[in-house]
Protein backbone atom coordinates (compact mmCIF):
# COMPACT_ATOMS: atom_id res chain seq x y z
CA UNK A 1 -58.87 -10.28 -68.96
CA UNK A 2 -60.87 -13.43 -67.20
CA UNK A 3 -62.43 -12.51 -64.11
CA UNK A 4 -60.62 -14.63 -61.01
CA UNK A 5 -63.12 -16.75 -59.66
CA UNK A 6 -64.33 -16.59 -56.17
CA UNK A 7 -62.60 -19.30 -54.20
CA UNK A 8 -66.08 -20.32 -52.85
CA UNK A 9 -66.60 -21.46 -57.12
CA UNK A 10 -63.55 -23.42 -57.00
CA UNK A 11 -64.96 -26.42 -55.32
CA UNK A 12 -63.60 -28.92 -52.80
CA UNK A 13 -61.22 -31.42 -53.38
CA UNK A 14 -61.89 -33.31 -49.38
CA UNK A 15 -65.78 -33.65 -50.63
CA UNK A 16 -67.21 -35.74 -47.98
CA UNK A 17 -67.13 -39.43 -49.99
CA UNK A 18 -63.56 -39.13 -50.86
CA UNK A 19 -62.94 -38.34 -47.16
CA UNK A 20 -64.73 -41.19 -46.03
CA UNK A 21 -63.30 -43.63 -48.31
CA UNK A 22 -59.77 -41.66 -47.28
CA UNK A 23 -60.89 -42.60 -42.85
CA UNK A 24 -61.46 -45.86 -43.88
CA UNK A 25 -58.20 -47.10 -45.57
CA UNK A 26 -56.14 -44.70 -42.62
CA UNK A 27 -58.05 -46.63 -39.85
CA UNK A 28 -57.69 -49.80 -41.03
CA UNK A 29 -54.56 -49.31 -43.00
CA UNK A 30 -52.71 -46.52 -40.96
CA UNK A 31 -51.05 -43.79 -42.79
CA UNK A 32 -47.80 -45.45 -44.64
CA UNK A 33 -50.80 -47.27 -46.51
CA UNK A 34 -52.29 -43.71 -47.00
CA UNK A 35 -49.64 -42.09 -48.16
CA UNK A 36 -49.58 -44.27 -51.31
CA UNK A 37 -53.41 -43.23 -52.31
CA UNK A 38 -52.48 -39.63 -51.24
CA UNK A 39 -49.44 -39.37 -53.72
CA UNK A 40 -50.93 -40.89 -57.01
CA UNK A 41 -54.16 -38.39 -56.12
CA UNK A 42 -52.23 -35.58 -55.51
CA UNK A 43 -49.97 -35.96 -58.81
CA UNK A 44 -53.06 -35.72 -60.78
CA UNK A 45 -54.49 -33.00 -59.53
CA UNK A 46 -51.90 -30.99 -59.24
CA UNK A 47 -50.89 -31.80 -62.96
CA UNK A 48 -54.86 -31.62 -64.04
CA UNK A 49 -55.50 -28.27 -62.12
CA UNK A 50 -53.98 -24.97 -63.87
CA UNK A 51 -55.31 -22.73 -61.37
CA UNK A 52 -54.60 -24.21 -58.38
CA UNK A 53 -51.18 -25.15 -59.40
CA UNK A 54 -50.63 -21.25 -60.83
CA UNK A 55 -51.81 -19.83 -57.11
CA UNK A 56 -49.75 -22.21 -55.22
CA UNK A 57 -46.42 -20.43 -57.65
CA UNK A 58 -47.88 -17.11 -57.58
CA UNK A 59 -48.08 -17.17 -53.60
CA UNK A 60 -44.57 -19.14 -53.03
CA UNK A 61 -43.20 -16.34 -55.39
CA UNK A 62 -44.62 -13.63 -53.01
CA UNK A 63 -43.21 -15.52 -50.04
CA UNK A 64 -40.07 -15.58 -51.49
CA UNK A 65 -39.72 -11.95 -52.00
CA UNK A 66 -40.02 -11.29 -48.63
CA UNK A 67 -38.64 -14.45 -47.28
CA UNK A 68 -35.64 -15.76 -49.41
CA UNK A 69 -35.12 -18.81 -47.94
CA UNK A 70 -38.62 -20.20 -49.18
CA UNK A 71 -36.87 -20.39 -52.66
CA UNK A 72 -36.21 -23.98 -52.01
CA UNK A 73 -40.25 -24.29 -52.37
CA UNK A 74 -42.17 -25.61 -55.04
CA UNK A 75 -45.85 -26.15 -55.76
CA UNK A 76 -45.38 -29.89 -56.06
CA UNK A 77 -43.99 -30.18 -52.09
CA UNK A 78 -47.04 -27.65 -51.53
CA UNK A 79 -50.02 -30.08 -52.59
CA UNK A 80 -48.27 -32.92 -50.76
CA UNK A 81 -48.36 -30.69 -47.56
CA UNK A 82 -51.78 -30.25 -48.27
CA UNK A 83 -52.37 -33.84 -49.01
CA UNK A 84 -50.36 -34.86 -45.20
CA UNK A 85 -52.94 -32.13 -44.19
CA UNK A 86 -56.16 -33.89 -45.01
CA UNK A 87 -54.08 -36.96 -43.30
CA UNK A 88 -54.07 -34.98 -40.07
CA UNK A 89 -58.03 -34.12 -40.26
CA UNK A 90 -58.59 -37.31 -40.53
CA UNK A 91 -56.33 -38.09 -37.18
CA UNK A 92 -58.03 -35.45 -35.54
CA UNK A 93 -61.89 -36.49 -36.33
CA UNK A 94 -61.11 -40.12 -35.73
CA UNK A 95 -59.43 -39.22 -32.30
CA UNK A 96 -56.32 -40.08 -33.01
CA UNK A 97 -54.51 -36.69 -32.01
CA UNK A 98 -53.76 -36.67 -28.11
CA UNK A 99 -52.25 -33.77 -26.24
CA UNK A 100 -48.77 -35.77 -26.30
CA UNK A 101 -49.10 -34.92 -30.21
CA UNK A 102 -49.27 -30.87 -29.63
CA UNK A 103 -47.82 -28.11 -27.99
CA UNK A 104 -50.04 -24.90 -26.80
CA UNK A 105 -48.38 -21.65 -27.17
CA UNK A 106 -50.47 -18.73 -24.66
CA UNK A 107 -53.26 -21.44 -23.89
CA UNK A 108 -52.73 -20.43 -20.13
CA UNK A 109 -53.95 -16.30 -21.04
CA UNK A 110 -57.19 -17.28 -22.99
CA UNK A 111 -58.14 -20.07 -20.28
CA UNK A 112 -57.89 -17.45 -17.76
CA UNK A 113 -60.88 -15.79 -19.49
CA UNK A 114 -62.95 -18.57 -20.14
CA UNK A 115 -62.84 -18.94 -16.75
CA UNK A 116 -64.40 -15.61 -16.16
CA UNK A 117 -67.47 -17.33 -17.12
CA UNK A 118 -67.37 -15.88 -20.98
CA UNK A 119 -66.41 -17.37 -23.93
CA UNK A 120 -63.66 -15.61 -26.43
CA UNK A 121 -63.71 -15.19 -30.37
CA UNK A 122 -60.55 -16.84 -32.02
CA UNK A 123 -59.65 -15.60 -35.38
CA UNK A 124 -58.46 -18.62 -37.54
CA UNK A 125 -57.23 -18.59 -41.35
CA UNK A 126 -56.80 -21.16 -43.99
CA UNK A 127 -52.76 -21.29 -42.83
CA UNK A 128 -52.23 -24.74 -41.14
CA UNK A 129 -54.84 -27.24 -39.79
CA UNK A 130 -57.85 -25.92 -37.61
CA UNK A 131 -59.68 -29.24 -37.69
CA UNK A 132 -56.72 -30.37 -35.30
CA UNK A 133 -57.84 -27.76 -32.53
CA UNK A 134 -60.26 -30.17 -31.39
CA UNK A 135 -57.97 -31.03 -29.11
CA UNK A 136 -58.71 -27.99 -26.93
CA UNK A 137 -61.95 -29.75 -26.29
CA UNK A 138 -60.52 -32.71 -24.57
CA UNK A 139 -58.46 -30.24 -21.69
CA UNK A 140 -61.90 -29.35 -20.32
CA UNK A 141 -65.14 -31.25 -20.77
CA UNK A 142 -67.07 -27.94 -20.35
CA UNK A 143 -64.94 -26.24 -23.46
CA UNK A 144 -67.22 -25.98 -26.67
CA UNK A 145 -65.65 -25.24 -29.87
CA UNK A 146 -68.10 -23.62 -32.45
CA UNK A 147 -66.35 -23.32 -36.06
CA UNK A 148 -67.59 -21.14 -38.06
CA UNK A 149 -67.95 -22.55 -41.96
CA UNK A 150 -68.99 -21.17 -45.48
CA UNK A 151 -69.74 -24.18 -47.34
CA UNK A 152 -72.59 -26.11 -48.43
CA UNK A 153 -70.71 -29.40 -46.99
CA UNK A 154 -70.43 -28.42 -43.27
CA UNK A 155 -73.66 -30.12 -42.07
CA UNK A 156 -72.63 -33.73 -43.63
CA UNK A 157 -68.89 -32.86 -42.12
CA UNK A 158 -70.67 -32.58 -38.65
CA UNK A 159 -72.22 -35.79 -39.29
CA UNK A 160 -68.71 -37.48 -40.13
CA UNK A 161 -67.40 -36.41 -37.27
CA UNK A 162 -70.30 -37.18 -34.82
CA UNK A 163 -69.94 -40.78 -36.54
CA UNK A 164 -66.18 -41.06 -36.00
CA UNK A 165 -65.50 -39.48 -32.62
CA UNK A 166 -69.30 -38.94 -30.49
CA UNK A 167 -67.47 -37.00 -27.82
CA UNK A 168 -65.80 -34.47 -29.92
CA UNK A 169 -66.08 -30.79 -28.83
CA UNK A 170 -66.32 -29.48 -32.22
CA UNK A 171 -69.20 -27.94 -33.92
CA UNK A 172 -69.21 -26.60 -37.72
CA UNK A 173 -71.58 -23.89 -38.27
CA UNK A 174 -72.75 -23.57 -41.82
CA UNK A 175 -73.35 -19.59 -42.48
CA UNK A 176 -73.70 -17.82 -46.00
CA UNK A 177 -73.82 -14.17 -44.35
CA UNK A 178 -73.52 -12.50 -41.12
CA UNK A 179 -77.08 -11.23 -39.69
CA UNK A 180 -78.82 -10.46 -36.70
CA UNK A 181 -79.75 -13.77 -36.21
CA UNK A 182 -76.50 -14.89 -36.57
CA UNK A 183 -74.71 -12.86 -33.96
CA UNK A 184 -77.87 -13.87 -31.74
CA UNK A 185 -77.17 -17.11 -32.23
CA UNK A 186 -73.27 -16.87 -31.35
CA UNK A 187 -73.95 -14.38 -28.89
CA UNK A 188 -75.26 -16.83 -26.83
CA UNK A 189 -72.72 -19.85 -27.59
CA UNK A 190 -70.13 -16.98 -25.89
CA UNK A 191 -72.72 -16.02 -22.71
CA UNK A 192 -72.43 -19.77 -22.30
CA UNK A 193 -68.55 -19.71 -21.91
CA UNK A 194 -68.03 -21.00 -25.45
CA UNK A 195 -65.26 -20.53 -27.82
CA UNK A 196 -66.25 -19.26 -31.52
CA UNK A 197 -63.91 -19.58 -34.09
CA UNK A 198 -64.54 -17.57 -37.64
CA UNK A 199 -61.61 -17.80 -40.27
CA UNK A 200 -60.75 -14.16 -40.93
CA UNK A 201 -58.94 -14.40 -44.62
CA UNK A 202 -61.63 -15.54 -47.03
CA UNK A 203 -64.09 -13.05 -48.68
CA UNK A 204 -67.57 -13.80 -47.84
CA UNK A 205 -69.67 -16.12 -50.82
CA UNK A 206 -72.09 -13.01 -50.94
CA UNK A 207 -71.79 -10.97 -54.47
CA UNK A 208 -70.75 -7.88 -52.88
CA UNK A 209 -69.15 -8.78 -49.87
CA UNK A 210 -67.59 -6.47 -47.17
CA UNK A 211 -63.90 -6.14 -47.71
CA UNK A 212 -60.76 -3.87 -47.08
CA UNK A 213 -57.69 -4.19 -48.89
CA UNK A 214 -54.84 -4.33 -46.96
CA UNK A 215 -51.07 -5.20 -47.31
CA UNK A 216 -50.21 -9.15 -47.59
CA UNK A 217 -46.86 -10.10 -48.43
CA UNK A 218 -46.04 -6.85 -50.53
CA UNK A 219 -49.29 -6.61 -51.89
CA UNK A 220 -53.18 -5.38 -51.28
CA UNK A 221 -54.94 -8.05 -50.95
CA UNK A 222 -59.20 -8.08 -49.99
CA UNK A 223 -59.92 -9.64 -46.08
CA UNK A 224 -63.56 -9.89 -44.94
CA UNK A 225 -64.46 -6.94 -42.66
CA UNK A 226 -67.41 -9.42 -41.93
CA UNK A 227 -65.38 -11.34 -39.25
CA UNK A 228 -64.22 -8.52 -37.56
CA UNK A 229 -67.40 -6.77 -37.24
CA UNK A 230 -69.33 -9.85 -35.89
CA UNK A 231 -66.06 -9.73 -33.42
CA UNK A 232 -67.09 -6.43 -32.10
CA UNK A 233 -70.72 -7.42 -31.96
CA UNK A 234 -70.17 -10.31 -29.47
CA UNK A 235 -67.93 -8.06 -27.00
CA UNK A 236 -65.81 -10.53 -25.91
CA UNK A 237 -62.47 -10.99 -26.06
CA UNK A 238 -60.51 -11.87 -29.68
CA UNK A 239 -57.51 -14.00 -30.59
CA UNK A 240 -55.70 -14.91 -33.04
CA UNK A 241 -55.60 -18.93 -33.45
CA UNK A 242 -52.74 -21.01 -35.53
CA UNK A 243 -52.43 -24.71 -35.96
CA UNK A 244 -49.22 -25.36 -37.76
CA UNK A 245 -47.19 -28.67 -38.12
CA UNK A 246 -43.57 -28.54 -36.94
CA UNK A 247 -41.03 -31.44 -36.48
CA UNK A 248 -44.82 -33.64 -36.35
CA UNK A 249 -46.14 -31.85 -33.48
CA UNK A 250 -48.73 -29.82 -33.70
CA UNK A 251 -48.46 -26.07 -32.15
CA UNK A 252 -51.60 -24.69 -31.72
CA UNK A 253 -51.02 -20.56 -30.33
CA UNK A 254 -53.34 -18.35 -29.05
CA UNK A 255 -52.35 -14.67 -29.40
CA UNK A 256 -54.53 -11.82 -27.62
CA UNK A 257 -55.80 -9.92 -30.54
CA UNK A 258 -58.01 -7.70 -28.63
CA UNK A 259 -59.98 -7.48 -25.21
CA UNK A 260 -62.47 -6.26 -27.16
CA UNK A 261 -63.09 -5.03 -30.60
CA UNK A 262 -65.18 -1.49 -31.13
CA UNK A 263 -65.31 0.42 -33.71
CA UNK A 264 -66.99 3.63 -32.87
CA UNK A 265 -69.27 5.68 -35.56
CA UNK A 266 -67.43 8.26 -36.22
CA UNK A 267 -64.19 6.61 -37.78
CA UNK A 268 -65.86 3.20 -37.90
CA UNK A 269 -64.05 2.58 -41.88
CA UNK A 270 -61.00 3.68 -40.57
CA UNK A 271 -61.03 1.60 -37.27
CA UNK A 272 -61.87 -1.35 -39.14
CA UNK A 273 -59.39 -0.94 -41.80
CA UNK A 274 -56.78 -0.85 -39.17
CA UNK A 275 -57.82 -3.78 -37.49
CA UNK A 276 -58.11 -6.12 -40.21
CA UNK A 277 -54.44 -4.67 -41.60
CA UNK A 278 -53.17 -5.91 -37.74
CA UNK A 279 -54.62 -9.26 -38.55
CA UNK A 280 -52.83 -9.55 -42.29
CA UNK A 281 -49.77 -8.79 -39.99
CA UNK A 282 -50.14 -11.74 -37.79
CA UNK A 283 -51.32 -13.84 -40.62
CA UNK A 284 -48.29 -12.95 -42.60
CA UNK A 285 -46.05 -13.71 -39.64
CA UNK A 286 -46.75 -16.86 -39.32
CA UNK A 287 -47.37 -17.77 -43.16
CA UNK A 288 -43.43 -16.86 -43.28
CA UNK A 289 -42.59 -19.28 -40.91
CA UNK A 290 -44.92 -21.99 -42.36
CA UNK A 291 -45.36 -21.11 -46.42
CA UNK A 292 -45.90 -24.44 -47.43
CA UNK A 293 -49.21 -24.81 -44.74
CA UNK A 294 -50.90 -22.23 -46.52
CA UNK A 295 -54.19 -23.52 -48.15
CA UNK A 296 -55.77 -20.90 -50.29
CA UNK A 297 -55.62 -22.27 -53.82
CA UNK A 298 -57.09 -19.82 -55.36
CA UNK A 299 -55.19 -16.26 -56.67
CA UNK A 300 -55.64 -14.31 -53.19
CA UNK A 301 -55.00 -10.86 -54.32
CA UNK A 302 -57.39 -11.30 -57.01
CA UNK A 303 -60.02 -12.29 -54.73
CA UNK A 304 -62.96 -9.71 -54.67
């Protein structure tokens, strides 16, 4: 049987040229002329790509099972979503995206904190658009929005979107593994009143990264443990964070995950198992509501 490979292996299809070329034509253009590079680009790859195309099935056939309705779904309409997705990065690094476009769902709870004078740890996922949560950065000059990244691209993705938008509030942080000078260095971003923002469903690009397997949509599936521990490391407060497109607004909701996460010695595999099975229940939540926003492309309960 052939090994599933790690989705870290798989590539990416927004490689920085493509996106550039992709900002150009929607700035000058505007998205009905995007649309028609999008479709013809999408088309291919979804017919060139076995794998992707056979994890977008696999996943809409788990959704399914627990959520008839999504029966209507194909993998087709999923790539385009994915395709108006990369549309709506580019709206959000060029600016474009204004508070009119999106609705906050408990943004009044976690700004209460920050204004404690400490920052908070927001749990993202691959499910919707993050890049769009830049937006949070434009209620309140002071609000800094560190995302935490593992790929080799981040760095030249910061420099995009320094060159498109100069006052954005977003920061991508390039990390291969979590160490002490890692949670250093984001211990301070929160001391400073920061928000850090780690996506909690992807296995780590290490070769024997820390995982549990928990239930996702009917089945165990392997979630970093490495998000959650550098969660309890920063003692702050933790929350769930969701970007999804509906009727084209954007909700963004913040959901109190934790004051703060600990996971004492004694049970401390136990603890953690627990916690990250809380998360797959929140991600799963809102995957049902949203199956076609989900942008893992690789076979998930493979995934080592």
């Amino acid at each position: 049987m052939k090994k599933s490979a790690h989705w870290s292996e798989l590539g990416e299809w927004s490689l920085v040229c493509g996106m550039r070329f992709l900002l150009w034509v929607y700035l000058i253009f505007g998205r009905g002329v995007l649309q028609c590079f999008l479709f013809p680009i999408v088309s291919g790859y979804w017919l060139a790509n076995h794998s992707a195309r056979q994890a977008s099935r696999d996943f809409l056939n788990r959704v399914a099972t627990v959520f008839p309705e999504a029966n209507r779904y194909n993998s087709y309409q999923h790539f385009i979503s994915f395709a108006n997705a990369i549309i709506d990065k580019l709206a959000a690094w060029s600016g474009l995206v204004s508070l009119d476009d999106v609705i906050f769902q408990g943004r009044d709870d976690l700004f209460v904190e920050l204004k404690k004078g400490r920052g908070a740890v927001l749990l993202g996922s691959h499910l919707g658009n993050l890049e769009v949560c830049r937006v949070i950065a434009d209620l309140d000059n002071s609000v800094q929005i560190n995302v935490l990244v593992h790929t080799k691209h981040a760095e030249k993705f910061n420099q995009l979107l320094t060159q498109t938008n100069k006052n954005s509030g977003l920061n991508l942080i390039q990390v291969t593994e979590i160490n002490v000078a890692t949670a250093m260095f984001l211990s301070n971003k929160i001391d400073a009143g920061e928000l850090v923002i780690i996506t909690a469903d992807r296995t780590s690009v290490n070769l024997n990264p820390r995982v549990s397997r928990v239930k996702f949509l009917g089945e165990e599936a392997a979630f970093p443990q490495g998000a959650f521990i550098l969660a309890s490391l920063l003692k702050c407060p933790v929350y769930t964070l969701f970007c999804l497109k509906r009727h084209n607004k954007y909700v963004i909701s913040f959901e109190h995950f934790s004051d703060e996460l600990h996971f004492p010695r004694k049970n401390r595999e136990q603890a953690i198992q627990q916690t990250v099975q809380h998360y797959a229940q929140c991600l799963e939540r809102h995957c049902l509501n949203a199956p076609l926003q989900w942008f893992n492309f690789f076979d998930f309960w493979a995934a080592k």
